[in-house]
C-alpha atoms as a PDB file:
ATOM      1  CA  UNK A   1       5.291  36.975 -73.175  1.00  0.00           C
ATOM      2  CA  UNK A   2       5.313  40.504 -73.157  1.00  0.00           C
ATOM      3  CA  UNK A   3       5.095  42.829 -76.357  1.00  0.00           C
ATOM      4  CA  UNK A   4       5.863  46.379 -76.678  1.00  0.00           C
ATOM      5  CA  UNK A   5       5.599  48.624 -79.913  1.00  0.00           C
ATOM      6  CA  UNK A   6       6.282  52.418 -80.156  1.00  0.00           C
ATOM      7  CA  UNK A   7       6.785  54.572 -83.662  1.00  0.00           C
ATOM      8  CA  UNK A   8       7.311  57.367 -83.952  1.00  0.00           C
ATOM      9  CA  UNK A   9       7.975  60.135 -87.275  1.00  0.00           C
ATOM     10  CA  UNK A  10      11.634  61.317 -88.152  1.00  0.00           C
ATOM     11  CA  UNK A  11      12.170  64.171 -89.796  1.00  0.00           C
ATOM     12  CA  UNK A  12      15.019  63.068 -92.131  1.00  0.00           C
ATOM     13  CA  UNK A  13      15.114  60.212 -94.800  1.00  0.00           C
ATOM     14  CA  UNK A  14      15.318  56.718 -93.800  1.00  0.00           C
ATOM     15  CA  UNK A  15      19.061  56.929 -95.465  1.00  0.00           C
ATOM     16  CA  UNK A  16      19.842  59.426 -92.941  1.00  0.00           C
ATOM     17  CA  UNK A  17      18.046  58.052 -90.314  1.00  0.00           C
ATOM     18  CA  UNK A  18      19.688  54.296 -91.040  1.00  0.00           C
ATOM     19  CA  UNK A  19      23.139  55.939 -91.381  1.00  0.00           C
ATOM     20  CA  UNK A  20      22.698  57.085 -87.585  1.00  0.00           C
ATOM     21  CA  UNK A  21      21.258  54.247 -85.927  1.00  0.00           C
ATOM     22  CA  UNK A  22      22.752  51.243 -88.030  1.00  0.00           C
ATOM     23  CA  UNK A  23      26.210  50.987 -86.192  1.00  0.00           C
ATOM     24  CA  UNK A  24      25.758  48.333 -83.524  1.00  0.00           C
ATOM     25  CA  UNK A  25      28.040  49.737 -81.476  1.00  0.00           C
ATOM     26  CA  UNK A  26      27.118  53.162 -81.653  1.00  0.00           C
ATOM     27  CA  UNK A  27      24.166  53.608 -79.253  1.00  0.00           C
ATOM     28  CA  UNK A  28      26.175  56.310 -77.694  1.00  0.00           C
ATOM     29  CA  UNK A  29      26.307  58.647 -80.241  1.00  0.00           C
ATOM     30  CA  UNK A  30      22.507  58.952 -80.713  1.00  0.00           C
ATOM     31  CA  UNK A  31      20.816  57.349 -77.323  1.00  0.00           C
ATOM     32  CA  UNK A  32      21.127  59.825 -74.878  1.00  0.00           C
ATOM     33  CA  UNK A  33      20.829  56.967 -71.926  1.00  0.00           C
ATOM     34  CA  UNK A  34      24.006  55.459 -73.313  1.00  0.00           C
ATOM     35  CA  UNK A  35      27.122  56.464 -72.015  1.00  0.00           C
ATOM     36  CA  UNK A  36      29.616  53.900 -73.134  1.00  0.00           C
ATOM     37  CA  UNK A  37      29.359  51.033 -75.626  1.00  0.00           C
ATOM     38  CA  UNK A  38      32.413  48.560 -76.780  1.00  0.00           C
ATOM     39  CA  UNK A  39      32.303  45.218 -79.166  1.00  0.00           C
ATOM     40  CA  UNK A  40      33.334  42.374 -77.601  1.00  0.00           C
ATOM     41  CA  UNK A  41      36.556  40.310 -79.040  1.00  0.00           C
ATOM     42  CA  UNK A  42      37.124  42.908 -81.643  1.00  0.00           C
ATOM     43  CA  UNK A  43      34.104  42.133 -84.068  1.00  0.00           C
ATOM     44  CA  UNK A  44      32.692  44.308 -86.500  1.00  0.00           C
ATOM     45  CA  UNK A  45      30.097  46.385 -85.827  1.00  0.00           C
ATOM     46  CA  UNK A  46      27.601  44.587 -88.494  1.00  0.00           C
ATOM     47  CA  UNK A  47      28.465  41.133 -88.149  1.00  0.00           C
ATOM     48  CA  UNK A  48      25.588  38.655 -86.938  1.00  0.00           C
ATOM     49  CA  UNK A  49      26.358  37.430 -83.494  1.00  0.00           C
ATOM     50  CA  UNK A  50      28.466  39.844 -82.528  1.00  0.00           C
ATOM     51  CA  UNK A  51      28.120  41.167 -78.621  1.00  0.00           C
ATOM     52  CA  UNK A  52      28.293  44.935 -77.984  1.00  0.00           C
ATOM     53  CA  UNK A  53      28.506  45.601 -73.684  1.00  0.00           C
ATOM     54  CA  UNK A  54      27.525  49.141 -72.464  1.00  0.00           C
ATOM     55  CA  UNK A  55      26.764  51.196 -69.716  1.00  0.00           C
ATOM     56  CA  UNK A  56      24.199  53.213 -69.679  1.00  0.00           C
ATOM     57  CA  UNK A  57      24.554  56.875 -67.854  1.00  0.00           C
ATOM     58  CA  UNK A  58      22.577  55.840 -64.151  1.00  0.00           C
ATOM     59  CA  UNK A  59      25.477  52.709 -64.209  1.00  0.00           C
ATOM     60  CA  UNK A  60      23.976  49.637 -65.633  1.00  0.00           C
ATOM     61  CA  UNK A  61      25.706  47.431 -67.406  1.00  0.00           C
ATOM     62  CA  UNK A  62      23.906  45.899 -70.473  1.00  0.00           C
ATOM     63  CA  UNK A  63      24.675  43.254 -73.007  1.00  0.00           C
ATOM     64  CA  UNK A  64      23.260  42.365 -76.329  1.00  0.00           C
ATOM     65  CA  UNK A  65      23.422  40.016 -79.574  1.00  0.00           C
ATOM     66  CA  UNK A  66      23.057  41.389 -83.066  1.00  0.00           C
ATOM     67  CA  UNK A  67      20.607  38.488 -84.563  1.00  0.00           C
ATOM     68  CA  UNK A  68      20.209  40.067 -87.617  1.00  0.00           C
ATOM     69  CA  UNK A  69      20.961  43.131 -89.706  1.00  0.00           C
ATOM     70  CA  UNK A  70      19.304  44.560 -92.813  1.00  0.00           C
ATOM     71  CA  UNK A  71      20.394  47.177 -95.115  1.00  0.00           C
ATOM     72  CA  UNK A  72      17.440  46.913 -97.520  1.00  0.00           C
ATOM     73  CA  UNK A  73      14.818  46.390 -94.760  1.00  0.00           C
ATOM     74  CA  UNK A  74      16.793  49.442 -92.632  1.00  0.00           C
ATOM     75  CA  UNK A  75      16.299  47.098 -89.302  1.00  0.00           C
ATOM     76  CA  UNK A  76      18.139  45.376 -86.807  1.00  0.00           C
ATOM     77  CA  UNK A  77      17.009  42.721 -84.385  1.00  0.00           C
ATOM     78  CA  UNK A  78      19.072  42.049 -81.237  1.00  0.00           C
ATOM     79  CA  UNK A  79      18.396  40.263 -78.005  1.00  0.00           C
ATOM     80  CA  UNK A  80      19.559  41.082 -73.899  1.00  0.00           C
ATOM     81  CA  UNK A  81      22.119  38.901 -72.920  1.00  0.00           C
ATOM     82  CA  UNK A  82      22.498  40.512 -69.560  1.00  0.00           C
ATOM     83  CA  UNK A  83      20.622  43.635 -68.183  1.00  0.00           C
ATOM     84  CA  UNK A  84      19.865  44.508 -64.406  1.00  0.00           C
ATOM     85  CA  UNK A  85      16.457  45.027 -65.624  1.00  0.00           C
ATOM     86  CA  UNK A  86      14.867  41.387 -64.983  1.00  0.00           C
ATOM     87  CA  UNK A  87      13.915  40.286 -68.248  1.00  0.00           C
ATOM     88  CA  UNK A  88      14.192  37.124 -69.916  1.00  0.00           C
ATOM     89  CA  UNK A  89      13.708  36.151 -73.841  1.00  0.00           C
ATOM     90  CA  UNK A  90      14.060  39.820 -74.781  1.00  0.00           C
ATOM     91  CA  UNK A  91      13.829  40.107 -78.706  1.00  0.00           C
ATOM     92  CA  UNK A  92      13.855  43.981 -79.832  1.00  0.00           C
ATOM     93  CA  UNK A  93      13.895  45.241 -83.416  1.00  0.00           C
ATOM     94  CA  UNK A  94      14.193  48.818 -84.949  1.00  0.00           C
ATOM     95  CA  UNK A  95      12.655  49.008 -88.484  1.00  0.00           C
ATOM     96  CA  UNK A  96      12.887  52.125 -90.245  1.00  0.00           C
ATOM     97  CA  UNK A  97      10.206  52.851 -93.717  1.00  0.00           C
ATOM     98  CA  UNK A  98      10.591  55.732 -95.907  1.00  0.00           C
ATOM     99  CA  UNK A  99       7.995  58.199 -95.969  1.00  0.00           C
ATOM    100  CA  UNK A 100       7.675  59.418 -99.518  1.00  0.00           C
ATOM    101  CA  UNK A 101       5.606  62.614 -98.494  1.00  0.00           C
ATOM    102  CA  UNK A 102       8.164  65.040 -97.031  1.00  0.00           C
ATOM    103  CA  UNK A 103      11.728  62.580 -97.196  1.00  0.00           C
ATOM    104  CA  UNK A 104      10.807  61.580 -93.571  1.00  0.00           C
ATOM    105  CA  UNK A 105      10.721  58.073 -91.693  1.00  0.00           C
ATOM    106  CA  UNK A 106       8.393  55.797 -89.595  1.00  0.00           C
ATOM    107  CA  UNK A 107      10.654  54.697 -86.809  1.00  0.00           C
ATOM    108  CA  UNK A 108       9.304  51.379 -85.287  1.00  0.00           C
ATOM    109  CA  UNK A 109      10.736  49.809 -82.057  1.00  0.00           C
ATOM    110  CA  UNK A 110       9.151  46.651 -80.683  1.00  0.00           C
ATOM    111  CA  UNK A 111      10.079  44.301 -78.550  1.00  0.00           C
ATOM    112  CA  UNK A 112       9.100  40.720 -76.799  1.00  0.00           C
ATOM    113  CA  UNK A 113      10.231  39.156 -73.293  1.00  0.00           C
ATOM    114  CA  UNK A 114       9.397  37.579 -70.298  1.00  0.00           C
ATOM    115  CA  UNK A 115       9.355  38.950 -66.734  1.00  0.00           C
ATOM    116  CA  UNK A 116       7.861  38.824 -63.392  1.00  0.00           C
ATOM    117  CA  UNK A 117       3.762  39.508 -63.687  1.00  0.00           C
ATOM    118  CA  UNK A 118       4.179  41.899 -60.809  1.00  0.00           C
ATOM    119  CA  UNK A 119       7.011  44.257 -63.110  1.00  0.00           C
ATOM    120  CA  UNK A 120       5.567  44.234 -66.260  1.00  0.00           C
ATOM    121  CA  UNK A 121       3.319  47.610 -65.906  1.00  0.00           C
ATOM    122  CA  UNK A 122       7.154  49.334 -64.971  1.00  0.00           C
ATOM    123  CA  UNK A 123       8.743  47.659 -67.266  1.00  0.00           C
ATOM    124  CA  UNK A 124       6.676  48.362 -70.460  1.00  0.00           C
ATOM    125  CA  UNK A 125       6.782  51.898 -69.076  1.00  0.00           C
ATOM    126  CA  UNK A 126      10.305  52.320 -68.494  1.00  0.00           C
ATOM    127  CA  UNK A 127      11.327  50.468 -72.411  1.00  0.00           C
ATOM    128  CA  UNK A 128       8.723  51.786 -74.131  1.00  0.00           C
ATOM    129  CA  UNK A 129       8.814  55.435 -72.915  1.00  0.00           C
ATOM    130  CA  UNK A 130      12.409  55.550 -71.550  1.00  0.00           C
ATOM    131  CA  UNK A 131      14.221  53.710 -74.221  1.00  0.00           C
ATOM    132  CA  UNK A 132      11.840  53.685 -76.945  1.00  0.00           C
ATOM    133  CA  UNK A 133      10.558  56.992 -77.214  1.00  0.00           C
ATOM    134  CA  UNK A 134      13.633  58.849 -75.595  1.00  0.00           C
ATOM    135  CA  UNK A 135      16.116  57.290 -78.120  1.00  0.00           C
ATOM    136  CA  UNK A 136      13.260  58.508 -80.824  1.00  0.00           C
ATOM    137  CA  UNK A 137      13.253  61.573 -79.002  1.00  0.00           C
ATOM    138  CA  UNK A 138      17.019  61.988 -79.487  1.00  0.00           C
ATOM    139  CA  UNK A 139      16.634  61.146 -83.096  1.00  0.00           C
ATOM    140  CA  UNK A 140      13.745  63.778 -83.869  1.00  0.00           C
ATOM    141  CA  UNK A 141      16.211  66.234 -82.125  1.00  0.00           C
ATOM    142  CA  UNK A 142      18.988  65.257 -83.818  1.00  0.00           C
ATOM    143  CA  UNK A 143      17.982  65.712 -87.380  1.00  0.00           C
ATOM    144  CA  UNK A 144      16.144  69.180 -86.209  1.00  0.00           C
ATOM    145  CA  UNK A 145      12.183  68.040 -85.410  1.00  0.00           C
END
């Protein structure tokens, strides 16, 4: 199994931060990979178990499960369903903590999953600095640091 972590600071409060991010559906309007993102059957947004199906901007399709959504914990777990990226198992979570000094956040993104031995180095790459750190990235932007 592999495991990837990145954090990163926000400078906004974990309200503001949460508010952004906590639509299921909305990858799109803070993930600047993300072109397109739909629910499938109609679902709400914040229901367990509901599927969202995107494209990102380079034309992969993706889709994932909402396993579980927290509004007092600010996270959000989710798993791949289907992803052109080869891997298996994938478990991801975004957990958000107030920082008390300044009204900022600690932004964590982790994830677990299988793949072949011989793609792991490009994959923990490509998640953990393309996905990870570029939707932080976005954030940080976003709410002007």
């Amino acid at each position: 199994m592999v495991e990837i972590y990145i954090s990163s600071v926000i400078g906004a409060s974990a309200d503001s931060v949460w508010a952004r991010i906590r639509d299921f559906n909305g990858l799109p309007s803070w993930h600047p990979a993300i072109a397109e993102s739909r629910i499938e059957g109609g679902a709400p947004p914040d229901q367990v178990g509901c599927v969202r199906a995107f494209h990102t901007k380079d034309g992969g399709f993706i889709r994932e499960k909402l396993l579980a959504l927290s509004d007092f914990e600010f996270s959000v777990t989710y798993s791949i369903l289907e992803s052109p990226m080869g891997v298996e198992d994938y478990v991801a979570t975004i957990k958000l903590t107030p920082v008390t000094d300044g009204g900022r956040t600690f932004a964590e993104w982790s994830a677990e999953f299988n793949c072949a031995a011989d793609r792991e180095a490009e994959l923990l790459d490509f998640i953990g600095n393309g996905v990870f750190q570029g939707g932080f990235d976005a954030l940080k932007q976003h709410f002007g640091g």
